[in-house]
N, C-alpha and C. Protein backbone atom coordinates (compact mmCIF):
# COMPACT_ATOMS: atom_id res chain seq x y z
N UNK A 1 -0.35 -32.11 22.37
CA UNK A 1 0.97 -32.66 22.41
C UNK A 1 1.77 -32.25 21.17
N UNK A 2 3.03 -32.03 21.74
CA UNK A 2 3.88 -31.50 20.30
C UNK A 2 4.12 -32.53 19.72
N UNK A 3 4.71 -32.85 18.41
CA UNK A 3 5.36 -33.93 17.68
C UNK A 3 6.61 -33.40 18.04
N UNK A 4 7.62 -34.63 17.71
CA UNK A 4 9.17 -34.67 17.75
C UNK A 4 9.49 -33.31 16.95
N UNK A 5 8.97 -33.35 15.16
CA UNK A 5 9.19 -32.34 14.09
C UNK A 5 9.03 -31.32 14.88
N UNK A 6 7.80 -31.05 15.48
CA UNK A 6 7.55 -29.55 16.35
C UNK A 6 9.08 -29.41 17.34
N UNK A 7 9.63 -29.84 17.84
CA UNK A 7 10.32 -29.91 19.33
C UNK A 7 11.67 -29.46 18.00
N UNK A 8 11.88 -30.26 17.21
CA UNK A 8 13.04 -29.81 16.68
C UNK A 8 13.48 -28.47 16.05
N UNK A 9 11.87 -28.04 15.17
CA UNK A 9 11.53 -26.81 14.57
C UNK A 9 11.80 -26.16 15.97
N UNK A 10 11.18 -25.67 16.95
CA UNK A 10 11.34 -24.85 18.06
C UNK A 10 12.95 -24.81 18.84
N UNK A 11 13.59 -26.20 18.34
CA UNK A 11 15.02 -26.35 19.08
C UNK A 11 15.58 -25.63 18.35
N UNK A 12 15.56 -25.80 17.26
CA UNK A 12 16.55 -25.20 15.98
C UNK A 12 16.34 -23.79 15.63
N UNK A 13 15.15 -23.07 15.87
CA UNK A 13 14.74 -21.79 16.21
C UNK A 13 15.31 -21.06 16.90
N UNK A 14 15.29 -21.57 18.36
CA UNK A 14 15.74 -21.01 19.08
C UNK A 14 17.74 -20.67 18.83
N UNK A 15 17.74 -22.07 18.55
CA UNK A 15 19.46 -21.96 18.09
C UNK A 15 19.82 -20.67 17.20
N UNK A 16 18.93 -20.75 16.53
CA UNK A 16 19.37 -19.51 15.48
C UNK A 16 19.02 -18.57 16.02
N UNK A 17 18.21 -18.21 16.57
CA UNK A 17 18.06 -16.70 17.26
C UNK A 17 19.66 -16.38 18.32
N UNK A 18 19.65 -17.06 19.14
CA UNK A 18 20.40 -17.47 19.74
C UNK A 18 21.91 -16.88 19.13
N UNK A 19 22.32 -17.54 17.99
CA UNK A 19 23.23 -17.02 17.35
C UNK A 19 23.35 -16.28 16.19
N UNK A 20 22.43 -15.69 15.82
CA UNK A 20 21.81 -13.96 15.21
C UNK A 20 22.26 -13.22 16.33
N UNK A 21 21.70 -13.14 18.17
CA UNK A 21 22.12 -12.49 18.73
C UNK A 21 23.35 -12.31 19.23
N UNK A 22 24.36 -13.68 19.32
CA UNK A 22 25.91 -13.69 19.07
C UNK A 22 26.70 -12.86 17.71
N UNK A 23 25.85 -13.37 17.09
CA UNK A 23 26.73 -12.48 15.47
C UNK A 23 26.56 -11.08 15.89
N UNK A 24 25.31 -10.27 16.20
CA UNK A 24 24.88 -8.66 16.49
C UNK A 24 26.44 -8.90 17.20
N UNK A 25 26.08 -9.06 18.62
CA UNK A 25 27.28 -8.72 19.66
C UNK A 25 28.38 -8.76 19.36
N UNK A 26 28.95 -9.70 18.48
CA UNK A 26 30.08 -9.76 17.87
C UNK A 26 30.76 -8.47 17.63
N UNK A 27 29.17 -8.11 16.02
CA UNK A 27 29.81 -7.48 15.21
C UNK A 27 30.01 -5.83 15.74
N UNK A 28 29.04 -5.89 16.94
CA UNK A 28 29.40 -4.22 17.87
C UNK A 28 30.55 -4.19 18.30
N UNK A 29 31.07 -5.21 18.76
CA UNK A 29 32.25 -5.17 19.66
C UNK A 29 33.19 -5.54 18.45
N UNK A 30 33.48 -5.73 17.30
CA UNK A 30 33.93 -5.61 16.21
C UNK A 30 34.67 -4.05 15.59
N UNK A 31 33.18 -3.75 15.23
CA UNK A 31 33.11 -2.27 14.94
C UNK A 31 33.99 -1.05 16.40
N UNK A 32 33.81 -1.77 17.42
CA UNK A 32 34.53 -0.62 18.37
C UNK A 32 35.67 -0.62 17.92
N UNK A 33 36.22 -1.79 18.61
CA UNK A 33 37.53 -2.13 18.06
C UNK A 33 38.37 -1.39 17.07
N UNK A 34 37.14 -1.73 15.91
CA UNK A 34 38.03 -0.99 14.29
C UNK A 34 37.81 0.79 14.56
N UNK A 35 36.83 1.12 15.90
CA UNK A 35 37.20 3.17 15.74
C UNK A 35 38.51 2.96 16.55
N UNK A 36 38.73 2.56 17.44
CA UNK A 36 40.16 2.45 18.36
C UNK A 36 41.70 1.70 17.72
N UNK A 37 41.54 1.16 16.97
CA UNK A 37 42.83 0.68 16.91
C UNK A 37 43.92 1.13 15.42
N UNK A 38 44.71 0.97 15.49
CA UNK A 38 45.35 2.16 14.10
C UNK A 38 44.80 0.96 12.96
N UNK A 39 45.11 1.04 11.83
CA UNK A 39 45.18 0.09 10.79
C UNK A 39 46.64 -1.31 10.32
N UNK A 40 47.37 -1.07 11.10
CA UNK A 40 48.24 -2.32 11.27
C UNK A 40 48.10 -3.41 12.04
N UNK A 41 47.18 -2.58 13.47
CA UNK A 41 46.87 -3.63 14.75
C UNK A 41 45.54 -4.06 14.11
N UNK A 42 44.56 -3.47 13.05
CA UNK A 42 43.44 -3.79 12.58
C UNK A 42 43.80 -5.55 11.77
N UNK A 43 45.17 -4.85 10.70
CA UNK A 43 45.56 -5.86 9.93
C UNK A 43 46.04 -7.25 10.64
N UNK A 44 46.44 -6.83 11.92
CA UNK A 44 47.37 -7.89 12.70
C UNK A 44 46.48 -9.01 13.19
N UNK A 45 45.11 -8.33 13.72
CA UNK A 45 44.11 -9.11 14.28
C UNK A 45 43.48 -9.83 13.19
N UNK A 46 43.06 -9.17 12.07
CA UNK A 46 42.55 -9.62 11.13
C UNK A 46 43.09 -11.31 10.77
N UNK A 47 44.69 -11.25 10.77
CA UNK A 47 45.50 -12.21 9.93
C UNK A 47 45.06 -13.14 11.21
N UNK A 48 45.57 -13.06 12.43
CA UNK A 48 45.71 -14.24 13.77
C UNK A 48 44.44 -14.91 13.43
N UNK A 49 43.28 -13.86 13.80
CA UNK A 49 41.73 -14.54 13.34
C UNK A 49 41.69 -15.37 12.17
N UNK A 50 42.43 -15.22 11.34
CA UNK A 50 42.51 -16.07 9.89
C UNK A 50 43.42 -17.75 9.91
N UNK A 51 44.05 -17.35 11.07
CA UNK A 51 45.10 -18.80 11.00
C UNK A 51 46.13 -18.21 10.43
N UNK A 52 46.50 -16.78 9.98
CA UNK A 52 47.45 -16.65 8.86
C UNK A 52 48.86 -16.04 10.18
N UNK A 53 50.19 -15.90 9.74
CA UNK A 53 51.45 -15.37 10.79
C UNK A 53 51.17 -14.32 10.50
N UNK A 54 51.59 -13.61 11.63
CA UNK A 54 51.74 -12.04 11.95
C UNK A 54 52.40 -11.22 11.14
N UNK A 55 52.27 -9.54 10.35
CA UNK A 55 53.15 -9.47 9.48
C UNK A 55 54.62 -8.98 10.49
N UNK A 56 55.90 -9.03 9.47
CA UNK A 56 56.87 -8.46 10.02
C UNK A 56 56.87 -7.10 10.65
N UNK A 57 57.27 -6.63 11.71
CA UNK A 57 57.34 -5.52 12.71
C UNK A 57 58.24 -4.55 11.21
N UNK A 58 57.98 -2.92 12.22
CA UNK A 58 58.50 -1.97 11.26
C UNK A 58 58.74 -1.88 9.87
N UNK A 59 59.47 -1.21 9.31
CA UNK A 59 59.83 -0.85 8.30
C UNK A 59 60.04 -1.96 6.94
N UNK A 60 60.10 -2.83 7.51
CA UNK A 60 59.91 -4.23 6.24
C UNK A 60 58.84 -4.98 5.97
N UNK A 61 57.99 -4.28 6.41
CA UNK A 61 56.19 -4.22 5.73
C UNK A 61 56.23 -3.68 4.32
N UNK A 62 56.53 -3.89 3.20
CA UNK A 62 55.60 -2.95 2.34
C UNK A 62 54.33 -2.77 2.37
N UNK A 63 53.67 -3.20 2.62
CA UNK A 63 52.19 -2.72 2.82
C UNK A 63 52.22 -0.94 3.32
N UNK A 64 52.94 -0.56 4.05
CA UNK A 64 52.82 0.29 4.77
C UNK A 64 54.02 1.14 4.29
N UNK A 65 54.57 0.78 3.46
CA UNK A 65 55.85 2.04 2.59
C UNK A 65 55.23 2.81 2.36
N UNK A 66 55.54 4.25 2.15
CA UNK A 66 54.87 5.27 1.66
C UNK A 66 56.07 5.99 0.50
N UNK A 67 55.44 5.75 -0.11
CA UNK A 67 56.63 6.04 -1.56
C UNK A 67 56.77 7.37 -1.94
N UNK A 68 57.41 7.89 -2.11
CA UNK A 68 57.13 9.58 -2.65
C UNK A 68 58.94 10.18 -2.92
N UNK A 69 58.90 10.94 -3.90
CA UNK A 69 60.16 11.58 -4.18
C UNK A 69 60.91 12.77 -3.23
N UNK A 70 59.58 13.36 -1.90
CA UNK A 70 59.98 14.28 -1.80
C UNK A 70 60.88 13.89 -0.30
N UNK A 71 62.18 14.77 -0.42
CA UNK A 71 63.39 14.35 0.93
C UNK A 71 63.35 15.00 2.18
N UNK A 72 63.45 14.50 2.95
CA UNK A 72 62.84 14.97 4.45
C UNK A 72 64.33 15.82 4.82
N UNK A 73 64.63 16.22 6.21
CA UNK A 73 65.81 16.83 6.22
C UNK A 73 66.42 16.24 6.93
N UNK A 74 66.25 14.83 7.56
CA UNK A 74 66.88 14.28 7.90
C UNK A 74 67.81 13.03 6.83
N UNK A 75 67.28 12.53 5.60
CA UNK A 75 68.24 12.17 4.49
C UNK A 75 68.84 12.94 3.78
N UNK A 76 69.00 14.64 3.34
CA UNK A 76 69.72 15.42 2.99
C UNK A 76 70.65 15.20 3.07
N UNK A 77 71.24 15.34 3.92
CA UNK A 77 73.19 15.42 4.07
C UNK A 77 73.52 13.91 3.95
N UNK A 78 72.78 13.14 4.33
CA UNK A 78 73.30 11.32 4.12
C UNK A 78 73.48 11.57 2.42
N UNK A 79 72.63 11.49 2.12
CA UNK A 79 72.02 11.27 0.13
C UNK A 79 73.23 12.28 -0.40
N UNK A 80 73.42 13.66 0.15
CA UNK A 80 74.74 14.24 -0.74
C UNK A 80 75.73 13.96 -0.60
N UNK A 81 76.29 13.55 1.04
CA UNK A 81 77.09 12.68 0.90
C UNK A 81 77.65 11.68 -0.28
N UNK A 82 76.54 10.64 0.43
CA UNK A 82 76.55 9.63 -0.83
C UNK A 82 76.91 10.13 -2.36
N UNK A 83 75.72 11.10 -2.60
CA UNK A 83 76.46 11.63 -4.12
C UNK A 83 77.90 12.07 -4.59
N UNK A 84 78.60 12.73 -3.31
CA UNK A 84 80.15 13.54 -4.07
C UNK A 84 80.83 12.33 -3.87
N UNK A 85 80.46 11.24 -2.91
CA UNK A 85 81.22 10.02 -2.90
C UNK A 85 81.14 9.59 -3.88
N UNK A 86 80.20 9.43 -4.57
CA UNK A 86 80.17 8.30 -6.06
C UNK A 86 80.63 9.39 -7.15
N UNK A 87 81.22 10.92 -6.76
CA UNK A 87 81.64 11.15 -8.24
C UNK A 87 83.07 11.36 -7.94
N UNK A 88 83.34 11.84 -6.87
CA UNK A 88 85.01 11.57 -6.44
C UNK A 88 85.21 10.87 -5.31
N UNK A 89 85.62 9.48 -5.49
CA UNK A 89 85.94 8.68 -4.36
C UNK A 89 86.95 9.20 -3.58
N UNK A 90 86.70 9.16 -1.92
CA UNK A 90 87.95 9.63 -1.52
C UNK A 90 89.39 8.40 -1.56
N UNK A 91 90.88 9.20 -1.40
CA UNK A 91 91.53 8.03 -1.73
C UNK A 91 91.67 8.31 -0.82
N UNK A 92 92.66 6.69 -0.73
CA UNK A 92 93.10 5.73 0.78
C UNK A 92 94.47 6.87 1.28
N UNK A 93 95.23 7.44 0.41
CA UNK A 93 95.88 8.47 1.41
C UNK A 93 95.58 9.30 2.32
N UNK A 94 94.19 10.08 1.74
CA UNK A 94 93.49 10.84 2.90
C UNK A 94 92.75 10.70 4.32
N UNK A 95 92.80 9.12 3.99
CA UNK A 95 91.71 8.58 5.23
C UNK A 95 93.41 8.39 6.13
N UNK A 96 94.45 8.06 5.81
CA UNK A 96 95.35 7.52 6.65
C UNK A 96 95.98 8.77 7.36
């Protein structure tokens, strides 16, 4: 005959195996996840799983700025613009 202690040792055993083999499964289906998904949807899931809000959509992430001096060719003509504007303003006669 088992004792109670025995029945609990074997209950509580089993529990943990039990969820050793939940954690494995988890963490496979974890790991897929992180080869498939970019690193923002990584970050996004990460935060929900946490209790934490979602970050802001596009471009008002810094997390994800990429900083660098060098100018693409699509801000060229905006940016020189901008420059002959700030050294000779046009006047209000010419616009009229």
């Amino acid at each position: 005959m088992e004792s109670e202690e025995q029945r609990t040792i074997a209950r509580l055993e089993a529990r943990v195996e039990a969820l050793e083999a939940a954690l494995e499964r988890r963490s496979r289906e974890l790991r897929l996840i992180q080869r498939h998904v970019c690193k923002r949807d990584l970050i996004l899931i990460s935060r929900l799983l946490a209790g934490l809000p979602p970050l802001p959509f596009g471009a008002y992430e810094p997390a994800f700025w990429q900083e660098t001096t060098a100018l693409t060719p699509a801000e060229v003509e905006e940016t020189l613009t901008d420059l002959w504007r700030s050294l000779a303003p046009v006047s209000r006669e010419l616009d009229d």
